[in-house]
N, C-alpha and C. Protein backbone atom coordinates (compact mmCIF):
# COMPACT_ATOMS: atom_id res chain seq x y z
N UNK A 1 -74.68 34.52 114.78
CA UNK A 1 -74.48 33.46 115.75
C UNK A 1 -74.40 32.10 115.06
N UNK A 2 -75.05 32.26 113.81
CA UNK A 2 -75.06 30.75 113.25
C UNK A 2 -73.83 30.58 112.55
N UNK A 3 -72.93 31.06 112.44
CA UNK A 3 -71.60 31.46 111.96
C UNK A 3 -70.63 30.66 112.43
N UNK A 4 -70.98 30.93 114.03
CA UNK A 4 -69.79 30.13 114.80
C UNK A 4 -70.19 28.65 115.05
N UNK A 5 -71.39 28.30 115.04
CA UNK A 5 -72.06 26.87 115.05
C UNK A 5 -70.87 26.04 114.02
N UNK A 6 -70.96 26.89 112.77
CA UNK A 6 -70.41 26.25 111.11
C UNK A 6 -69.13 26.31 111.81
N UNK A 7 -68.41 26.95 112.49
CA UNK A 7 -67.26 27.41 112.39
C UNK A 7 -66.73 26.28 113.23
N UNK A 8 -67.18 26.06 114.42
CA UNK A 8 -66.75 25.04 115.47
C UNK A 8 -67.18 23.67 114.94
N UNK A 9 -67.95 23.17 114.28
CA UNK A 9 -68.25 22.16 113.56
C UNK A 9 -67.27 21.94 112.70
N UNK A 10 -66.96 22.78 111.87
CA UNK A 10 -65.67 22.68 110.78
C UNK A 10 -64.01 22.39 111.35
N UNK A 11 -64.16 23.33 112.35
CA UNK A 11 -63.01 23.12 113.06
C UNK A 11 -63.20 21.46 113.90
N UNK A 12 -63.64 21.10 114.00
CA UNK A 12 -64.05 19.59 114.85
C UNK A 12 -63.74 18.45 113.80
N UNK A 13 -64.13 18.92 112.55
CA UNK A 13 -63.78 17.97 111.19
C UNK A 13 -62.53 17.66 110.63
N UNK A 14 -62.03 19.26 110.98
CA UNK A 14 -60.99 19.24 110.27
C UNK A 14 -59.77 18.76 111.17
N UNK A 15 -60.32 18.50 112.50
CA UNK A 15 -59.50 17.83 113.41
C UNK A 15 -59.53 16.10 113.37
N UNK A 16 -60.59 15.82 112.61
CA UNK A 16 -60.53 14.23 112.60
C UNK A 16 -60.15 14.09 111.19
N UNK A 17 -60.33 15.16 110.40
CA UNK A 17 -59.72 14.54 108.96
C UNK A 17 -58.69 15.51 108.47
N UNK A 18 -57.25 15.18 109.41
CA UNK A 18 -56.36 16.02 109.00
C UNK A 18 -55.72 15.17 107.92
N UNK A 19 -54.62 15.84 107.38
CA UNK A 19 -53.52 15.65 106.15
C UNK A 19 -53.19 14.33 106.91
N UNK A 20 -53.15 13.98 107.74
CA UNK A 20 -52.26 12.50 108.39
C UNK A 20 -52.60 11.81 107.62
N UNK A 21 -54.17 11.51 107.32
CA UNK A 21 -54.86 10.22 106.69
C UNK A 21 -54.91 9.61 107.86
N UNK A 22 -54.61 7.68 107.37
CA UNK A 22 -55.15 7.20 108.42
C UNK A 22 -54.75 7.47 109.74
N UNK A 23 -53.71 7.88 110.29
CA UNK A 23 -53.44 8.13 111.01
C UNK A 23 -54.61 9.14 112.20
N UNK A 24 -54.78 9.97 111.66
CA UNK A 24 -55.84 10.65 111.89
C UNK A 24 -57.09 9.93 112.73
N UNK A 25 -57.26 8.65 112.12
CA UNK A 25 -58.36 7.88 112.63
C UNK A 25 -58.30 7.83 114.02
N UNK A 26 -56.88 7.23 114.18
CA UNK A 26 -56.41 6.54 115.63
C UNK A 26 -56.67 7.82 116.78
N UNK A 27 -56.64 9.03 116.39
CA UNK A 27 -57.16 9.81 117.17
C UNK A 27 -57.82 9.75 118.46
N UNK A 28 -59.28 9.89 117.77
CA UNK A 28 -60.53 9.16 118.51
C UNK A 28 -60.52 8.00 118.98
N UNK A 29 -60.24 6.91 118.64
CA UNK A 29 -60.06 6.14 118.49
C UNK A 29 -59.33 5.66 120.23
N UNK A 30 -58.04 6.89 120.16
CA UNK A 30 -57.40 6.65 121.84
C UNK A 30 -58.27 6.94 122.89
N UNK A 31 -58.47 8.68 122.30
CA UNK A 31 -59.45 9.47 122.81
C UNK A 31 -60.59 8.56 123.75
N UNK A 32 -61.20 7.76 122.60
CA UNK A 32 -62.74 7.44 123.54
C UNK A 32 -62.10 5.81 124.08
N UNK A 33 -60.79 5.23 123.72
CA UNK A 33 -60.72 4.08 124.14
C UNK A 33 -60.03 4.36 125.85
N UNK A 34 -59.51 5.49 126.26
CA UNK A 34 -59.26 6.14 127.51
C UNK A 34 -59.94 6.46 127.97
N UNK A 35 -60.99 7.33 127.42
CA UNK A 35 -62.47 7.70 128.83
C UNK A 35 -62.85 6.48 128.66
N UNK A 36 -63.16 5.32 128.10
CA UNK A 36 -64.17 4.31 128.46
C UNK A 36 -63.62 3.33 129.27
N UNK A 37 -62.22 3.41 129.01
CA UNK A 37 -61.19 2.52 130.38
C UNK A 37 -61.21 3.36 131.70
N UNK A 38 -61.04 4.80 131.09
CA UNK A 38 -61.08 5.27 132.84
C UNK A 38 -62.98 4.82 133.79
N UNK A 39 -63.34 5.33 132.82
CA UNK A 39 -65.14 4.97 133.74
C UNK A 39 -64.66 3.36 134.06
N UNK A 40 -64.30 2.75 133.54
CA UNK A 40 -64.81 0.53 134.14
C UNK A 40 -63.67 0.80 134.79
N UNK A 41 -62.24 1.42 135.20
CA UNK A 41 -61.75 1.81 136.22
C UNK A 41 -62.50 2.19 137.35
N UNK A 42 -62.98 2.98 137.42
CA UNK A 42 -63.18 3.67 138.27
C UNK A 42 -64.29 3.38 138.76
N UNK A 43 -64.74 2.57 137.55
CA UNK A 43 -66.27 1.61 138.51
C UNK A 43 -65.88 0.44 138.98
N UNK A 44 -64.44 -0.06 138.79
CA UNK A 44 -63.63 -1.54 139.37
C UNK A 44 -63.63 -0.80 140.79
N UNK A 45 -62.82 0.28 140.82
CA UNK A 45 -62.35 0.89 142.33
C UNK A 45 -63.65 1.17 143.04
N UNK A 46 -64.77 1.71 142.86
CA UNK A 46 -66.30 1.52 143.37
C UNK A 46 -66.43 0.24 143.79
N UNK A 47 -66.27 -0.88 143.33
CA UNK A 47 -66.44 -1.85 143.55
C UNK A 47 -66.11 -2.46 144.85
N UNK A 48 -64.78 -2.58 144.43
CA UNK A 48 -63.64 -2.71 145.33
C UNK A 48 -64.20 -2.25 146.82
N UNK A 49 -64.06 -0.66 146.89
CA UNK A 49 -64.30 -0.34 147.99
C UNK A 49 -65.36 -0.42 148.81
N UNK A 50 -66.72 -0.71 148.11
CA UNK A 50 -68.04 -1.53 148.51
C UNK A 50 -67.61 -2.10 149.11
N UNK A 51 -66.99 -3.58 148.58
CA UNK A 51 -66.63 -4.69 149.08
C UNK A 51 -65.92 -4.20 150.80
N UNK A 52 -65.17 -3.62 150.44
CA UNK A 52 -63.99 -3.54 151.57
C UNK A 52 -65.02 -3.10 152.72
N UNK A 53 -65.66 -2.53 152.63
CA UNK A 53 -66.80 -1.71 153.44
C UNK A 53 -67.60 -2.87 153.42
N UNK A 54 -68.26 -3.63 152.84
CA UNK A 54 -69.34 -4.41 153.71
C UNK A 54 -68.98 -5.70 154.34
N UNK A 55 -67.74 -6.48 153.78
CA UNK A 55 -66.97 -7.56 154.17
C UNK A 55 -65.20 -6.89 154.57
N UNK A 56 -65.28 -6.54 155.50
CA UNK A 56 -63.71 -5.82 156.19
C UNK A 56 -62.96 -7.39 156.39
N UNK A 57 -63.45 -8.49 156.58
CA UNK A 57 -62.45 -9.50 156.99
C UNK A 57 -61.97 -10.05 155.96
N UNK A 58 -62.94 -10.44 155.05
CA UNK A 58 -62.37 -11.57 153.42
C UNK A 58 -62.26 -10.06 152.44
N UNK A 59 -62.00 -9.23 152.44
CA UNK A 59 -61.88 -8.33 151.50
C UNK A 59 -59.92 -8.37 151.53
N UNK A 60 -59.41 -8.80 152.32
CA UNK A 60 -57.81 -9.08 152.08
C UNK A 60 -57.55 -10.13 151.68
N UNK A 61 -58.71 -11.12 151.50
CA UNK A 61 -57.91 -12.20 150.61
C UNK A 61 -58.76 -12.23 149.38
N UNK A 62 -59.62 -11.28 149.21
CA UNK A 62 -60.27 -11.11 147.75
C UNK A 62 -59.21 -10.82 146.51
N UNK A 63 -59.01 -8.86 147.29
CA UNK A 63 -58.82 -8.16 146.78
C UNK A 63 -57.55 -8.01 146.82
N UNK A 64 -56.87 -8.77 145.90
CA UNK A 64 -55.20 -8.68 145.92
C UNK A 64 -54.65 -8.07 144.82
N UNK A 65 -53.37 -8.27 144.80
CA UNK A 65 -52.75 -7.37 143.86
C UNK A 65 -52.76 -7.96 142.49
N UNK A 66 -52.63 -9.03 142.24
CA UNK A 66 -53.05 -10.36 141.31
C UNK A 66 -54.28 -9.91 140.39
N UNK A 67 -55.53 -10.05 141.27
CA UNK A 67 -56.93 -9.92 140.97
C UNK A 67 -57.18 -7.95 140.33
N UNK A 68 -56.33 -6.92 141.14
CA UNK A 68 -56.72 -5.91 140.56
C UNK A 68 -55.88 -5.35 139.40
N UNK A 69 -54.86 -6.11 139.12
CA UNK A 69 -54.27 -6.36 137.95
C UNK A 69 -54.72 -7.01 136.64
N UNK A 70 -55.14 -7.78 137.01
CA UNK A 70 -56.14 -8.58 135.88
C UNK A 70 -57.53 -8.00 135.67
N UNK A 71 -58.24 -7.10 136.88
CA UNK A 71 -59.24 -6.10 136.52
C UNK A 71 -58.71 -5.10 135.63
N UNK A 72 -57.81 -4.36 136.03
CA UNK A 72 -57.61 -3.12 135.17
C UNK A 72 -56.95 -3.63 133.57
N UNK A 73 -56.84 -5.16 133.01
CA UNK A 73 -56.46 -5.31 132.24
C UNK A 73 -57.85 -5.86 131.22
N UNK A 74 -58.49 -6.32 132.33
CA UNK A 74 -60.11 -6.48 131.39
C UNK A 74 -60.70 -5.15 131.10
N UNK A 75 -60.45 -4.13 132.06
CA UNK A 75 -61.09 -2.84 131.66
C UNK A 75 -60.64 -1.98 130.70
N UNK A 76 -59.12 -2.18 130.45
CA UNK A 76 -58.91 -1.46 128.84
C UNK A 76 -59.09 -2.81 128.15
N UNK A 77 -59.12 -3.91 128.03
CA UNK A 77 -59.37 -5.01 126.93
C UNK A 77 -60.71 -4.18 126.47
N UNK A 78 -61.77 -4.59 127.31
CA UNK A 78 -63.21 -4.03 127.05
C UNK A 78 -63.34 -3.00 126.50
N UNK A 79 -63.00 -1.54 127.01
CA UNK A 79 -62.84 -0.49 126.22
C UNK A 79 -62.60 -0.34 125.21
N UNK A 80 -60.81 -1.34 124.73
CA UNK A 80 -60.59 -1.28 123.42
C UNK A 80 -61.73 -2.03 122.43
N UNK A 81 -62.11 -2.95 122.60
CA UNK A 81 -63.08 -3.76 122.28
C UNK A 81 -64.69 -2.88 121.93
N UNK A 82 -64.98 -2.63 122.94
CA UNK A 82 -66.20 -1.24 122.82
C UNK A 82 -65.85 -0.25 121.71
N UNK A 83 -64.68 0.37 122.07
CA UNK A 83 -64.44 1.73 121.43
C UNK A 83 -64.25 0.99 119.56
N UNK A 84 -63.31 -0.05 119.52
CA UNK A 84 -63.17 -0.62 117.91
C UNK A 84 -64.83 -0.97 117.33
N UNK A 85 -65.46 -1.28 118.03
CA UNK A 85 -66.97 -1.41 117.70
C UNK A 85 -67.46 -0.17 117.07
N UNK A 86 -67.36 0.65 118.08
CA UNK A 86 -67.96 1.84 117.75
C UNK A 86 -67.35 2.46 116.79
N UNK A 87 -66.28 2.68 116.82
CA UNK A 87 -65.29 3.52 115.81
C UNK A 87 -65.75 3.01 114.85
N UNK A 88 -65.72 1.44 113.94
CA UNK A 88 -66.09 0.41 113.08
C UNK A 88 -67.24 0.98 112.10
N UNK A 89 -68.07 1.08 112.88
CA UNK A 89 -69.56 1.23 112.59
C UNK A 89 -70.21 2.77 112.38
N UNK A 90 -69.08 3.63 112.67
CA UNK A 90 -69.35 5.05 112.27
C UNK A 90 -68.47 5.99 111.13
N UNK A 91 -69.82 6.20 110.38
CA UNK A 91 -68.77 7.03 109.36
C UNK A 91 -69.31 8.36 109.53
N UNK A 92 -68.24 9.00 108.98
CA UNK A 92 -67.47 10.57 109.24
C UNK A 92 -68.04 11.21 107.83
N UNK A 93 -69.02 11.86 107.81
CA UNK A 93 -69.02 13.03 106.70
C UNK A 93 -68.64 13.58 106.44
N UNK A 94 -68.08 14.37 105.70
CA UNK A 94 -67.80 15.56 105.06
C UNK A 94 -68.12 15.95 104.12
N UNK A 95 -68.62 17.40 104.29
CA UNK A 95 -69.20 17.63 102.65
C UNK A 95 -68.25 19.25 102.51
């Protein structure tokens, strides 16, 4: 059983450190900069719909097309921003 532990670990490595080189990096890199835009998405749209639900009258001149455009553009800014942090600051072993 401890076989396949090594085995799926290796295979996981050898997926971030293929023949591409750097290329390779950018991987992850999309990878976690997309789940971390989809979650502050999807916690903008939480938001949103709070709003719409506890203020039904000023929630049409809040929440325009303008304003949720410029949300979903802070939420991959941020992500990318988060995810280059993180990526930055972690190194990749291999032995």
């Amino acid at each position: 059983m401890e076989d396949w532990k090594g085995l799926a670990l290796e295979m996981a490595v050898q997926q971030q450190c293929g023949p591409a080189g750097e290329r390779s990096k950018a991987v992850p890199f999309v990878e976690l900069t997309v789940a971390h835009a989809s979650v502050l998405t999807i916690l903008a749209i939480s938001f949103e719909r709070y709003y719409a639900i506890c203020e039904p009258l000023k929630a049409g001149y809040v929440c325009t097309k303008t304003r949720a455009l410029l949300i979903c553009l802070a939420a991959w800014t941020v992500a990318a921003i988060l995810t280059s942090l993180m990526h930055t600051f972690t190194i990749l072993m291999v032995s």
